[in-house]
PDB file of N, CA and C in Angstrom:
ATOM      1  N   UNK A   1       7.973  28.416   5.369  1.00  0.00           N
ATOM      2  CA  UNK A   1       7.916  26.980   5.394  1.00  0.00           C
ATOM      3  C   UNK A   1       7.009  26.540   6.533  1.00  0.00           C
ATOM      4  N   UNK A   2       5.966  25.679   6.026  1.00  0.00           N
ATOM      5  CA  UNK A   2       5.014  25.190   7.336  1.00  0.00           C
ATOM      6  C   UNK A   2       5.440  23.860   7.534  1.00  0.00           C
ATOM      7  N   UNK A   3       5.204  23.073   8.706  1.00  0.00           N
ATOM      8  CA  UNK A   3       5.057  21.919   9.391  1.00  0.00           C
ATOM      9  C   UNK A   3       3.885  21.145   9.041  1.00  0.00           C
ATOM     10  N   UNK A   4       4.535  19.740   8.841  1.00  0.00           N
ATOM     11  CA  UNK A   4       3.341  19.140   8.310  1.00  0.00           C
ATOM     12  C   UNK A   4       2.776  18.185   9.566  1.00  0.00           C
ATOM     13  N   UNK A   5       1.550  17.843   9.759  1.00  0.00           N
ATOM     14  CA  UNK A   5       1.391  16.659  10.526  1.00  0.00           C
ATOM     15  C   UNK A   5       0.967  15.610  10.124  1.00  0.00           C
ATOM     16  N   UNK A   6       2.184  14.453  10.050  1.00  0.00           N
ATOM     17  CA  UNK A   6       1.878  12.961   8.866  1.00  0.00           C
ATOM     18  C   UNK A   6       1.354  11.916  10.358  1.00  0.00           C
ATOM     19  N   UNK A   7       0.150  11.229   9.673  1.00  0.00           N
ATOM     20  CA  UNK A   7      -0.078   9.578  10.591  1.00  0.00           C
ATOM     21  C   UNK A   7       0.038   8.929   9.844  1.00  0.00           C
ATOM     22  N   UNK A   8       0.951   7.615  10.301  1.00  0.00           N
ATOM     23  CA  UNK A   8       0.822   6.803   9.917  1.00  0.00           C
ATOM     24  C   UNK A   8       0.271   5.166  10.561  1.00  0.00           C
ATOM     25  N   UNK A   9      -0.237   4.439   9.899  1.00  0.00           N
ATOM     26  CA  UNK A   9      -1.151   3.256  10.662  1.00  0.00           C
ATOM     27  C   UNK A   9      -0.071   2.334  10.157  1.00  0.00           C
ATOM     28  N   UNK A  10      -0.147   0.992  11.305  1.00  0.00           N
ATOM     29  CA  UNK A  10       0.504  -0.133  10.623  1.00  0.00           C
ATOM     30  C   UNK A  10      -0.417  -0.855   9.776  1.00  0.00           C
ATOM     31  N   UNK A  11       0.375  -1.251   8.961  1.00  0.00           N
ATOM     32  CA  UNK A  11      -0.278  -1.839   7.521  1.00  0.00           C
ATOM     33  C   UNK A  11       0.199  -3.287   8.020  1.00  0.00           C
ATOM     34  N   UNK A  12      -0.348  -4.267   6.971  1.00  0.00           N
ATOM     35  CA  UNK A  12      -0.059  -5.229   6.668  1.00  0.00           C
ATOM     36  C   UNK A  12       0.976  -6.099   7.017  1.00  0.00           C
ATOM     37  N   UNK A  13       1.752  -6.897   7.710  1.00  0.00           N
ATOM     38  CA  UNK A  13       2.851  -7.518   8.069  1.00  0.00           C
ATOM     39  C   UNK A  13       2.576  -8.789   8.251  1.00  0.00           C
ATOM     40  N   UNK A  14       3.073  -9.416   7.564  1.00  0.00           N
ATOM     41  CA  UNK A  14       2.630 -10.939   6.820  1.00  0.00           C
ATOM     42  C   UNK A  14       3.811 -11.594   8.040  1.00  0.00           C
ATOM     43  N   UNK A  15       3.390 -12.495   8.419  1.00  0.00           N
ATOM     44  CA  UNK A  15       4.488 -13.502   9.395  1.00  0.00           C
ATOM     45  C   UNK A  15       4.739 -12.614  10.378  1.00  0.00           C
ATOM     46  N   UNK A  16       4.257 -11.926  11.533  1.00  0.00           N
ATOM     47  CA  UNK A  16       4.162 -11.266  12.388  1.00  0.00           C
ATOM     48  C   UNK A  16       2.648 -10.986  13.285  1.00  0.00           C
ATOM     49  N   UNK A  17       2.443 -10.964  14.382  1.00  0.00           N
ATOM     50  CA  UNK A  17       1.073 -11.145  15.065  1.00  0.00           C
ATOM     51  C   UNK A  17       0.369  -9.725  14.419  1.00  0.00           C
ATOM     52  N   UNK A  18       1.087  -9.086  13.370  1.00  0.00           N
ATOM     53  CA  UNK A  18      -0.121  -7.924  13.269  1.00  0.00           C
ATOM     54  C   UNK A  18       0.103  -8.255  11.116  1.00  0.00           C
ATOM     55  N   UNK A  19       0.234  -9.383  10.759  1.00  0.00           N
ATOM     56  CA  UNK A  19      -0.305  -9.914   9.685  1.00  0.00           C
ATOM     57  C   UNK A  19      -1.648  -9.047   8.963  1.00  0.00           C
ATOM     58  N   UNK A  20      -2.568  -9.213   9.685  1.00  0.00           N
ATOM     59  CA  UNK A  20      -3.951  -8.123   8.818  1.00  0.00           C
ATOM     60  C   UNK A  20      -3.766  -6.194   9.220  1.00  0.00           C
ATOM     61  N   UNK A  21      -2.276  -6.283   9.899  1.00  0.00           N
ATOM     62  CA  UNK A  21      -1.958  -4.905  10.748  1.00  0.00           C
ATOM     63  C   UNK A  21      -2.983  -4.142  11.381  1.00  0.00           C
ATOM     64  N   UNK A  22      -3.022  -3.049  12.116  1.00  0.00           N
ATOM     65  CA  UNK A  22      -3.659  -2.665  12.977  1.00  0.00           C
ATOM     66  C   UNK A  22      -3.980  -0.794  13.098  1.00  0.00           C
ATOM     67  N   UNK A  23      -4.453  -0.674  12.372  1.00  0.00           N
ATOM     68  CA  UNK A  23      -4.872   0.649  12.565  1.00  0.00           C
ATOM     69  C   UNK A  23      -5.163   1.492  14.173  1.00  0.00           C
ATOM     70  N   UNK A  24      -5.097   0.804  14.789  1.00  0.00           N
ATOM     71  CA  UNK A  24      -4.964   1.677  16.195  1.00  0.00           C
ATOM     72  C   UNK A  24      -2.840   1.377  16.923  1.00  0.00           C
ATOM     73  N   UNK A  25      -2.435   1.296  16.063  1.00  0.00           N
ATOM     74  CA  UNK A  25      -0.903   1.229  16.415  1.00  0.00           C
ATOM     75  C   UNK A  25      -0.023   2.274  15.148  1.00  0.00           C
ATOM     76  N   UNK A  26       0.270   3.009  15.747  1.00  0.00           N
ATOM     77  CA  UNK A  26       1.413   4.153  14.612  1.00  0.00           C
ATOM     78  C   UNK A  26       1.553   5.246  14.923  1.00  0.00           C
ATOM     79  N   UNK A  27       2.114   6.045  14.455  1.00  0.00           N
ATOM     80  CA  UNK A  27       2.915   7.345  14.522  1.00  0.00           C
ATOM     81  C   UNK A  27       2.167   8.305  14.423  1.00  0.00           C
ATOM     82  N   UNK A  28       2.628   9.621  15.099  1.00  0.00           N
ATOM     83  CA  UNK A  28       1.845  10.817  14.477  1.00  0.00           C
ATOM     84  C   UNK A  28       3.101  11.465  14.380  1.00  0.00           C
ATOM     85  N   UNK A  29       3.659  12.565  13.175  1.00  0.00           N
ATOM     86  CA  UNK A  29       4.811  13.109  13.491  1.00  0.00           C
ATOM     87  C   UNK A  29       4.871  14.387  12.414  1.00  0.00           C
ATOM     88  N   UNK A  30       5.254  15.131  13.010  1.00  0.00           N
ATOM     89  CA  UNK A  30       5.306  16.578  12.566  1.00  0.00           C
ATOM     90  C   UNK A  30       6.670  16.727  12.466  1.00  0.00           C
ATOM     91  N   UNK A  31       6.692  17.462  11.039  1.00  0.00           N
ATOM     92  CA  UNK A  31       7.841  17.849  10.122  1.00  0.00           C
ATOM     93  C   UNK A  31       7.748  18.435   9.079  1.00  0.00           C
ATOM     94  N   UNK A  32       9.008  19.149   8.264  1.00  0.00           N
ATOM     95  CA  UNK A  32       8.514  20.032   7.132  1.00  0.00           C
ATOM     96  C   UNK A  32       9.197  18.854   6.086  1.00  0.00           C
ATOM     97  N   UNK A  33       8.184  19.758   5.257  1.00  0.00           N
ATOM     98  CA  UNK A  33       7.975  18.742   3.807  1.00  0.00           C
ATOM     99  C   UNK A  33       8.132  19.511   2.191  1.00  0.00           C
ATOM    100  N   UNK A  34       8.661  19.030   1.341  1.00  0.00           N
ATOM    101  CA  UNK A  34       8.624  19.391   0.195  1.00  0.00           C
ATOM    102  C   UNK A  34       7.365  19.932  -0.678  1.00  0.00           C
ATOM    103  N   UNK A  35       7.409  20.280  -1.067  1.00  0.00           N
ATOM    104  CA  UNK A  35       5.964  20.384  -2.124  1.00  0.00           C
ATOM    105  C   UNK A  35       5.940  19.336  -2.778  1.00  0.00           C
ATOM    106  N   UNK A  36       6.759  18.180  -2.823  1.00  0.00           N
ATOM    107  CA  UNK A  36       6.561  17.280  -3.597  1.00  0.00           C
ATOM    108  C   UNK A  36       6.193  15.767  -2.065  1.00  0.00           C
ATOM    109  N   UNK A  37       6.061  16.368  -1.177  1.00  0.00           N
ATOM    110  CA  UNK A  37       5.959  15.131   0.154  1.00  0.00           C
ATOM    111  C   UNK A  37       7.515  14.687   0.757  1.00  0.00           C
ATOM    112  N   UNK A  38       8.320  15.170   0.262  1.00  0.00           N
ATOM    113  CA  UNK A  38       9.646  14.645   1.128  1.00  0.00           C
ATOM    114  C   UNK A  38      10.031  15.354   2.262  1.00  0.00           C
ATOM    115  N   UNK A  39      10.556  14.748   2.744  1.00  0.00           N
ATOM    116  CA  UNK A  39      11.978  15.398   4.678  1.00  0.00           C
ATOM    117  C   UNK A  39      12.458  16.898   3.667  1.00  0.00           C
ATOM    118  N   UNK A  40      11.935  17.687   4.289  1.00  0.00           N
ATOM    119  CA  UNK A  40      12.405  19.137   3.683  1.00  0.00           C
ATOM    120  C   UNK A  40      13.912  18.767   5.003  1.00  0.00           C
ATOM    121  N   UNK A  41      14.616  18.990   4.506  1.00  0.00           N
ATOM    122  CA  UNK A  41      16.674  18.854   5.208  1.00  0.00           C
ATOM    123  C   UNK A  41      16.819  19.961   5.572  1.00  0.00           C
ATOM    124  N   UNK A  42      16.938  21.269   4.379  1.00  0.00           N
ATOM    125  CA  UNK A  42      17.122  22.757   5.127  1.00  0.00           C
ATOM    126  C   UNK A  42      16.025  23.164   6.506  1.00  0.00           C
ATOM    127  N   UNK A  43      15.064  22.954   6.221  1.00  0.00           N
ATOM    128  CA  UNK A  43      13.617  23.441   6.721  1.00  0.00           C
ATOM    129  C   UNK A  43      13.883  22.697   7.937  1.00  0.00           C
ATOM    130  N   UNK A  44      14.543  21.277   8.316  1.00  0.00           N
ATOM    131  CA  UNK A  44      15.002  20.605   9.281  1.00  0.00           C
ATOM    132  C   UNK A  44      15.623  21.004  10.202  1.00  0.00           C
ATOM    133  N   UNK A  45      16.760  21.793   9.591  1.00  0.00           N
ATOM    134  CA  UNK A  45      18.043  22.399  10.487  1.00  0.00           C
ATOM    135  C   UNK A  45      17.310  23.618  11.022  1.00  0.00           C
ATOM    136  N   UNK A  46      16.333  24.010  10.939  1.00  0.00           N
ATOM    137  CA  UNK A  46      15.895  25.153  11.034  1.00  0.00           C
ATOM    138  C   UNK A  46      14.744  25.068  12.226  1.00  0.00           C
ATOM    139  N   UNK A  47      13.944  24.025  11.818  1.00  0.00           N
ATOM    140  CA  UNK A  47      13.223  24.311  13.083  1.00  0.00           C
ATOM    141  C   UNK A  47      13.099  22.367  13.554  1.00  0.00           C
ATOM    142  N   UNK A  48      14.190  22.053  14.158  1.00  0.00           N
ATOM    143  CA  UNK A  48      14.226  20.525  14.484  1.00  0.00           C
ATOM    144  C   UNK A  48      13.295  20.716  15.770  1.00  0.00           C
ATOM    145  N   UNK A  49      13.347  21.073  16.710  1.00  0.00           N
ATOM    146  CA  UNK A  49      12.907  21.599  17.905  1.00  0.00           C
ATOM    147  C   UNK A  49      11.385  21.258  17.322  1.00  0.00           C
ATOM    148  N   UNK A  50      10.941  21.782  16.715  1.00  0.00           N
ATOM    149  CA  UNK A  50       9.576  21.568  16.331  1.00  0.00           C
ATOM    150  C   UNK A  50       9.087  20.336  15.696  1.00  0.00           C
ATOM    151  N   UNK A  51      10.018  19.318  15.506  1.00  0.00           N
ATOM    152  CA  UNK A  51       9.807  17.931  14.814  1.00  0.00           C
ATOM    153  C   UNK A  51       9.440  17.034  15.526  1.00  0.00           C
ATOM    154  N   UNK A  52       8.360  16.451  16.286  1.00  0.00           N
ATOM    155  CA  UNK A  52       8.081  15.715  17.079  1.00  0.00           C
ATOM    156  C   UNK A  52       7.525  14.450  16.902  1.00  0.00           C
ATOM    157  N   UNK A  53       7.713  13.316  17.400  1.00  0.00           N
ATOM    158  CA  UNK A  53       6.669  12.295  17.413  1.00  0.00           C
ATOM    159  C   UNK A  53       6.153  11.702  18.156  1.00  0.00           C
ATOM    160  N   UNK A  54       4.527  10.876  17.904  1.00  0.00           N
ATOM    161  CA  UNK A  54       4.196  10.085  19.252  1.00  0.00           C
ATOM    162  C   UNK A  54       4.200   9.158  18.660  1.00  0.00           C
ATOM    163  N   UNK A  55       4.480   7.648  19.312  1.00  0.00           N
ATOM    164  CA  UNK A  55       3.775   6.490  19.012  1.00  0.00           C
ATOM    165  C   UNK A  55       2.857   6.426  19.665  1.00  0.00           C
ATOM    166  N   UNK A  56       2.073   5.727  19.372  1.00  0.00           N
ATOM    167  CA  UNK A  56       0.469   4.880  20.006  1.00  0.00           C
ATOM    168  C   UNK A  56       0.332   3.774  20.026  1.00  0.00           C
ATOM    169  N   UNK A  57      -0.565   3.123  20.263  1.00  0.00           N
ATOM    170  CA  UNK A  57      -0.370   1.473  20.240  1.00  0.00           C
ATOM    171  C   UNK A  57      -1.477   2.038  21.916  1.00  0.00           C
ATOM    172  N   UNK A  58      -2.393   0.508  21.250  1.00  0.00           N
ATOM    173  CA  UNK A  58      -4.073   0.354  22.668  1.00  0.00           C
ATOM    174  C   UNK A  58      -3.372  -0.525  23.862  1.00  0.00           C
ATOM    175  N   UNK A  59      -2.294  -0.956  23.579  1.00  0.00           N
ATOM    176  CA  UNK A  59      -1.691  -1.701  25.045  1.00  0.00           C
ATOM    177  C   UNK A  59      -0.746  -1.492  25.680  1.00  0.00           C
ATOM    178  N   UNK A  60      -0.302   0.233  25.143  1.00  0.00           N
ATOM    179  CA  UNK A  60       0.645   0.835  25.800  1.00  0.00           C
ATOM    180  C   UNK A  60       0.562   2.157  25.849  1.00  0.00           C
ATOM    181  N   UNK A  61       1.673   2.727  26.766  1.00  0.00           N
ATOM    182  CA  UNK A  61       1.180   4.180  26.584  1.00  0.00           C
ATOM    183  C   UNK A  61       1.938   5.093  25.493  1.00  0.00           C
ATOM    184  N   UNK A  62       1.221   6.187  25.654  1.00  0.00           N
ATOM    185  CA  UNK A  62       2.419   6.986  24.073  1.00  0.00           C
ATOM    186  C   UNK A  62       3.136   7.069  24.306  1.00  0.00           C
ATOM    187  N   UNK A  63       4.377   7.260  23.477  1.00  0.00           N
ATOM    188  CA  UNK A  63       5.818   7.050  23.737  1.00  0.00           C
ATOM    189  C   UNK A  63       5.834   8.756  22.744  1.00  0.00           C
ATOM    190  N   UNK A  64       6.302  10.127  23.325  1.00  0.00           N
ATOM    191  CA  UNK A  64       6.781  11.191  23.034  1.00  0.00           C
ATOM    192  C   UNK A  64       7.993  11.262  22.786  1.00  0.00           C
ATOM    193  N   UNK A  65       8.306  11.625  21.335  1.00  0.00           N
ATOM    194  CA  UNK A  65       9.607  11.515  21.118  1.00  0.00           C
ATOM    195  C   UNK A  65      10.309  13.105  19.925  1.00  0.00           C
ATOM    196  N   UNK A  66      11.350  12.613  19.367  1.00  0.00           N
ATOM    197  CA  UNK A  66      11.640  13.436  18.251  1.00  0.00           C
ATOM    198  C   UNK A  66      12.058  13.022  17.034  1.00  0.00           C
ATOM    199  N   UNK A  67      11.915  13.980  16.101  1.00  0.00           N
ATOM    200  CA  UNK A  67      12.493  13.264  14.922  1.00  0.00           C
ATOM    201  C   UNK A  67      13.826  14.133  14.653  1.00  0.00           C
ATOM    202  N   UNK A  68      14.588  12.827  14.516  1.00  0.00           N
ATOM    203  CA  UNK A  68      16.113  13.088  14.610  1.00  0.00           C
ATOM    204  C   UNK A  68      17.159  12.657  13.503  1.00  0.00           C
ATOM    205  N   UNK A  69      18.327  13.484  12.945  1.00  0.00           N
ATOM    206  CA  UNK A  69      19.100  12.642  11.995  1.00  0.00           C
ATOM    207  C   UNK A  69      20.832  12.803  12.963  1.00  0.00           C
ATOM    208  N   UNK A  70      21.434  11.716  12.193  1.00  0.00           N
ATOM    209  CA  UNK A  70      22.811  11.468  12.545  1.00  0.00           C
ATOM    210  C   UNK A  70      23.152  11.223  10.780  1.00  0.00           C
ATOM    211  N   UNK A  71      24.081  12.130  10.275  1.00  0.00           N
ATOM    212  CA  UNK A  71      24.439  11.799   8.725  1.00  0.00           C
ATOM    213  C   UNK A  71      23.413  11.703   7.948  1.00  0.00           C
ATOM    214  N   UNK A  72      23.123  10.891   7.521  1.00  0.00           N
ATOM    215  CA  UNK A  72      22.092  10.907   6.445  1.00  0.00           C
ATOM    216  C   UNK A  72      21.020   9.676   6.847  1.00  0.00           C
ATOM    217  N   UNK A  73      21.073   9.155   8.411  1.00  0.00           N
ATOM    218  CA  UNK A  73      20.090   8.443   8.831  1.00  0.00           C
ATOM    219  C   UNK A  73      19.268   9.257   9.821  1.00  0.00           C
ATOM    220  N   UNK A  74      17.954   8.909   9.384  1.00  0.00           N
ATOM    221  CA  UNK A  74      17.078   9.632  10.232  1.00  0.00           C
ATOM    222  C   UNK A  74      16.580   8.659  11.788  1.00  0.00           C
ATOM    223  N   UNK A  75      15.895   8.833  12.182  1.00  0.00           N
ATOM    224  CA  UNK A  75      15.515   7.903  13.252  1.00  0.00           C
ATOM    225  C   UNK A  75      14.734   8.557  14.273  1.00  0.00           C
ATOM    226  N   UNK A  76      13.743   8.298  15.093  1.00  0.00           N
ATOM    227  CA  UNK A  76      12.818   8.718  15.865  1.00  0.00           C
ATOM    228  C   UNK A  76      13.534   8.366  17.451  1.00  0.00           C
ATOM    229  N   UNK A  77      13.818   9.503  18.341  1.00  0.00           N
ATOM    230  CA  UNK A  77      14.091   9.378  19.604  1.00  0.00           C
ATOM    231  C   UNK A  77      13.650   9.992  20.572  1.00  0.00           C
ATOM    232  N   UNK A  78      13.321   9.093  21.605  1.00  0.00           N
ATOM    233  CA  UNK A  78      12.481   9.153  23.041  1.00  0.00           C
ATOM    234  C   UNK A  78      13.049   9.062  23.851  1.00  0.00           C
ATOM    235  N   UNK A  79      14.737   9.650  23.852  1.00  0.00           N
ATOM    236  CA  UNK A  79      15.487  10.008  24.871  1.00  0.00           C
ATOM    237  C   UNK A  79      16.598  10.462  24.766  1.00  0.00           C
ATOM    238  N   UNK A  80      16.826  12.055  24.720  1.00  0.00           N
ATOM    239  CA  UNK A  80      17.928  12.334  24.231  1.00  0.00           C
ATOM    240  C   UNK A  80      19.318  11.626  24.557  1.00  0.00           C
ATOM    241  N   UNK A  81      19.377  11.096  25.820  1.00  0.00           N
ATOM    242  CA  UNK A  81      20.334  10.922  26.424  1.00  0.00           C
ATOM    243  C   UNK A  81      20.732   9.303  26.438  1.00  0.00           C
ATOM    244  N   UNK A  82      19.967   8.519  25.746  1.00  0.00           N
ATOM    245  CA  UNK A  82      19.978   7.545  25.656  1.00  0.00           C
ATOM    246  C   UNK A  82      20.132   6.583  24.235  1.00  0.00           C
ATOM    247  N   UNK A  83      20.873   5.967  23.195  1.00  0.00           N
ATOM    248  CA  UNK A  83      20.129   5.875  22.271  1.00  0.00           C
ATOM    249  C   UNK A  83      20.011   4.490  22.041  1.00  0.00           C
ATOM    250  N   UNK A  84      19.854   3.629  22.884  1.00  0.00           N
ATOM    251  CA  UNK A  84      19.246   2.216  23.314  1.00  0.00           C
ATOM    252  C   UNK A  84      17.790   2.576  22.717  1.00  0.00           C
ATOM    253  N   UNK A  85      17.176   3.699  23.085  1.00  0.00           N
ATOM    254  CA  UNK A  85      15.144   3.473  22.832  1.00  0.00           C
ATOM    255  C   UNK A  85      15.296   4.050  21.161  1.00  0.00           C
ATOM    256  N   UNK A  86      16.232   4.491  20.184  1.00  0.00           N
ATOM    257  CA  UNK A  86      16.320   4.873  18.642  1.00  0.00           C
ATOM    258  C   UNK A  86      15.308   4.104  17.800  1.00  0.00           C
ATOM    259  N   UNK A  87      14.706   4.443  17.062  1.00  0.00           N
ATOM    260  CA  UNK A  87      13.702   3.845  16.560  1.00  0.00           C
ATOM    261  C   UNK A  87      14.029   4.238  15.129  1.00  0.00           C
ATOM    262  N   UNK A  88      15.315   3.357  14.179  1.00  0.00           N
ATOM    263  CA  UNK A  88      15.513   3.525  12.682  1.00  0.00           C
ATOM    264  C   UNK A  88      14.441   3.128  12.132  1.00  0.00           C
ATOM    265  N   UNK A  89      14.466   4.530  11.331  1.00  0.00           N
ATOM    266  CA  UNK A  89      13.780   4.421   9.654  1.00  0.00           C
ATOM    267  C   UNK A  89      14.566   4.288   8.773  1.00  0.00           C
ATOM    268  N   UNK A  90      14.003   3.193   8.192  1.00  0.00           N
ATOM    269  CA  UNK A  90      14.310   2.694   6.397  1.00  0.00           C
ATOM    270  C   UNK A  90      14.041   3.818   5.490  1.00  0.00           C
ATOM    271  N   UNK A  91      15.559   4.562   5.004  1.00  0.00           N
ATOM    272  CA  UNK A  91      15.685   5.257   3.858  1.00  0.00           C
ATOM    273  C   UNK A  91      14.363   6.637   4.211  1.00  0.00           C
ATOM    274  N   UNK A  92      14.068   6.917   5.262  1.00  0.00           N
ATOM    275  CA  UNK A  92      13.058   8.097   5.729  1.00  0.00           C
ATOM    276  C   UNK A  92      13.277   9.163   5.002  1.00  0.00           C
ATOM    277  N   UNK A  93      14.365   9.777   4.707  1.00  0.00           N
ATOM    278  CA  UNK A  93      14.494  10.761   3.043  1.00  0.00           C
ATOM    279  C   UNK A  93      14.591  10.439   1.739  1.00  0.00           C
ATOM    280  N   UNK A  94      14.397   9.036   1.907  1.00  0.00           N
ATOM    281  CA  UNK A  94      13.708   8.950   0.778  1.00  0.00           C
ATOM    282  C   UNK A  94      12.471   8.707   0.460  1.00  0.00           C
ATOM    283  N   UNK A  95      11.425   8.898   0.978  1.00  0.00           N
ATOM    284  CA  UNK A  95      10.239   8.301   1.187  1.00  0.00           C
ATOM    285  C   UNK A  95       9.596   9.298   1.017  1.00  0.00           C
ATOM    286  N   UNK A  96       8.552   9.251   0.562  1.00  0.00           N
ATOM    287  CA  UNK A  96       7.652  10.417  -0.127  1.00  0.00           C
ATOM    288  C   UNK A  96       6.435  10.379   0.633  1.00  0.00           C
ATOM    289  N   UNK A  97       5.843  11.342   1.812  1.00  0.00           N
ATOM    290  CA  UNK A  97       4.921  11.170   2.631  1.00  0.00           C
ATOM    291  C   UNK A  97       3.459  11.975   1.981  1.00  0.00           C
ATOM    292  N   UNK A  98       2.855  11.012   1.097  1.00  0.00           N
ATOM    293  CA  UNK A  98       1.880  11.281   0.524  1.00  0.00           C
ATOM    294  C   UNK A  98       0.608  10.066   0.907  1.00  0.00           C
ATOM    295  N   UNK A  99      -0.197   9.998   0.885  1.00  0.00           N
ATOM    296  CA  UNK A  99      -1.494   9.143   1.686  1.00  0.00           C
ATOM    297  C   UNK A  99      -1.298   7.880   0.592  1.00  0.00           C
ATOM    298  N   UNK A 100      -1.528   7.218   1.734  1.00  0.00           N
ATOM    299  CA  UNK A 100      -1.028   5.428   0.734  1.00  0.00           C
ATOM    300  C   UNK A 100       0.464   5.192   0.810  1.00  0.00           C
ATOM    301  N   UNK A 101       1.532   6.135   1.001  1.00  0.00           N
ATOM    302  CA  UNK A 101       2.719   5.447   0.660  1.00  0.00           C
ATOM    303  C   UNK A 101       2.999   4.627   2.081  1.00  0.00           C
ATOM    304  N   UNK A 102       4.148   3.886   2.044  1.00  0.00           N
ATOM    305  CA  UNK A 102       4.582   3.037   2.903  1.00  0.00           C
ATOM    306  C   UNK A 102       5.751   3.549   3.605  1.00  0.00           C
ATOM    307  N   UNK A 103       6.002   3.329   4.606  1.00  0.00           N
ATOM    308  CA  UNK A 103       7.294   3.775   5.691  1.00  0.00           C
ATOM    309  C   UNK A 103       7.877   2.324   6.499  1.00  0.00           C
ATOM    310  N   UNK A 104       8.622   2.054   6.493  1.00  0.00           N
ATOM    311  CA  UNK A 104       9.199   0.812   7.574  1.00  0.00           C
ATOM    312  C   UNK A 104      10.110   1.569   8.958  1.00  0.00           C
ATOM    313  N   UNK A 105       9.344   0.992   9.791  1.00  0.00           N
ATOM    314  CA  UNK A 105      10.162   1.964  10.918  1.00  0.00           C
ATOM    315  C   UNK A 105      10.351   0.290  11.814  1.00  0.00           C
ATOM    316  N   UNK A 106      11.988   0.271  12.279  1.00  0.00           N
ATOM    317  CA  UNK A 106      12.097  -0.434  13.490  1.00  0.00           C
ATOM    318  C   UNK A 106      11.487  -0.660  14.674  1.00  0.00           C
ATOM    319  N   UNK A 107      10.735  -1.357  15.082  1.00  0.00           N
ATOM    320  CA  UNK A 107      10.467  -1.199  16.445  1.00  0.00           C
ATOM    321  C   UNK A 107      11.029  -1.952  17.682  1.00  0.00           C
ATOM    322  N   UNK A 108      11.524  -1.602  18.956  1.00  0.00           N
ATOM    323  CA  UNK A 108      12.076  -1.805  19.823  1.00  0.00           C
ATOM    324  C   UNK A 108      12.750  -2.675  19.943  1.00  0.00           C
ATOM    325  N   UNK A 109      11.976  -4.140  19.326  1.00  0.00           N
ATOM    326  CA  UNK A 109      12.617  -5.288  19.792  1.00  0.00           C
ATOM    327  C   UNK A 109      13.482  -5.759  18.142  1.00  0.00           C
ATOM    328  N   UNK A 110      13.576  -4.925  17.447  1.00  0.00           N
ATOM    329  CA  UNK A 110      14.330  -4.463  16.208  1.00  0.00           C
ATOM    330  C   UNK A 110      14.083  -5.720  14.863  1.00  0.00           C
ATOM    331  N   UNK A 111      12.520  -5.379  15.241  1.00  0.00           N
ATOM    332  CA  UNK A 111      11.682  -5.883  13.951  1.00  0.00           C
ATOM    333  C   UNK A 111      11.282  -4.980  13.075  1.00  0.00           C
ATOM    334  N   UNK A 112      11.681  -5.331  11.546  1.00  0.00           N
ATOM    335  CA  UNK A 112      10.939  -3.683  10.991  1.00  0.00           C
ATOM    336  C   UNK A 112       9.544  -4.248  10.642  1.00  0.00           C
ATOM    337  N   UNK A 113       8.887  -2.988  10.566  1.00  0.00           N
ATOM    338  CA  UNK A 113       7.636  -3.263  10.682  1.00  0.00           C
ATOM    339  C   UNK A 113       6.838  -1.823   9.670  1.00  0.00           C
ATOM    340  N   UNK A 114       5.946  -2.623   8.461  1.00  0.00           N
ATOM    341  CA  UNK A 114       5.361  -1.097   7.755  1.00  0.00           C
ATOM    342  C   UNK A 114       4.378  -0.613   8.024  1.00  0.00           C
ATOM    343  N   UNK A 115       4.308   1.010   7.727  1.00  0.00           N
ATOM    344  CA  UNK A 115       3.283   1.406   8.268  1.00  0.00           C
ATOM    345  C   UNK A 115       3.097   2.366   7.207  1.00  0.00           C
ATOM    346  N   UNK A 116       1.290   2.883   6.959  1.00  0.00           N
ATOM    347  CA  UNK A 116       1.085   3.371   5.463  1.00  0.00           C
ATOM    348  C   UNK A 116       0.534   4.513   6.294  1.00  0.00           C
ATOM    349  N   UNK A 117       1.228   5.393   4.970  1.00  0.00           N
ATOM    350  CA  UNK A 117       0.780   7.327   5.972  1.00  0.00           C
ATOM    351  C   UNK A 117      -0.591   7.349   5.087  1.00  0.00           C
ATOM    352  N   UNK A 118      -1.420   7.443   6.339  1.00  0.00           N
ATOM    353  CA  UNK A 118      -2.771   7.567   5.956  1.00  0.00           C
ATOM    354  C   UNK A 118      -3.471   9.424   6.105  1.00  0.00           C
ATOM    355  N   UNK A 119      -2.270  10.206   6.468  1.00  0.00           N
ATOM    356  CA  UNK A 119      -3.116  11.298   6.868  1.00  0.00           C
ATOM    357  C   UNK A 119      -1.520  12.294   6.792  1.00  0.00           C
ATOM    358  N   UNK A 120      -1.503  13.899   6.015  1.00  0.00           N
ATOM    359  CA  UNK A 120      -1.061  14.371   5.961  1.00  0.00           C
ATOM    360  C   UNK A 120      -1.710  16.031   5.592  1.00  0.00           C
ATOM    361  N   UNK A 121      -1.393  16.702   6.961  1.00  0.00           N
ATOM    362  CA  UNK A 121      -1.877  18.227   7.011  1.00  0.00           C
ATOM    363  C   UNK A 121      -1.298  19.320   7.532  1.00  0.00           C
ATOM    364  N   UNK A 122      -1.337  20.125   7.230  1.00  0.00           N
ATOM    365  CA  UNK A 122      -0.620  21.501   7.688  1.00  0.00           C
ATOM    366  C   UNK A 122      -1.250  21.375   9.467  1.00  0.00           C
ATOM    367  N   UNK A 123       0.219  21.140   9.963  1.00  0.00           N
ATOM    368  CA  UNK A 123       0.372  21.683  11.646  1.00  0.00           C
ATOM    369  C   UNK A 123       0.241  23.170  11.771  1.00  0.00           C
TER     370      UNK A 123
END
């Protein structure tokens, strides 16, 4: 089982200051994947340690984190010890990480906000 490395850009967000969205703000995040683009779950338990993410964004700095589940919610965290900084994803196993699809991930101030995986390759 290989590791994939998915980016995703923010897309489009209508009634929000990133309305025409912003391609220099989003994720980079490594994880294993289905042959069909989904959260490989076994492949998860197996090498989580290796599941990582950054955010980006040009007016801040990267935020290094992990990709993490509790039950059957996934969520991105940038502090183990903390989970005030949790960054929920909308339905993230269910989401099919193929170029063009869409992801909604929370951000901080717990606006969701979409972002389209523009890039997916063997880590």
């Amino acid at each position: 089982m290989t590791l994939s490395r998915i980016v995703m850009r923010l897309a489009r967000n209508p009634g929000t200051e990133f309305a025409g969205g912003d391609d220099h703000r989003g994720y980079s995040l490594t994880a294993p994947l289905t042959a069909d683009g989904f959260l490989d779950e076994a492949a998860y338990g197996a090498r989580k340690a290796e599941c990582v993410v950054r955010r980006f964004a040009p007016d801040e700095a990267a935020a290094d984190g992990r990709l993490a589940r509790r039950g059957r919610h996934w969520f991105f965290d940038y502090d183990a010890a903390d989970t005030d900084d949790d960054e929920p994803v909308h339905r993230l196993g269910e989401h099919r990480f193929a170029i063009g699809e869409y992801v909604t991930v929370t951000d901080e101030d717990g606006r969701p906000l979409t972002y389209k995986v523009m890039e997916v390759v063997a880590a």
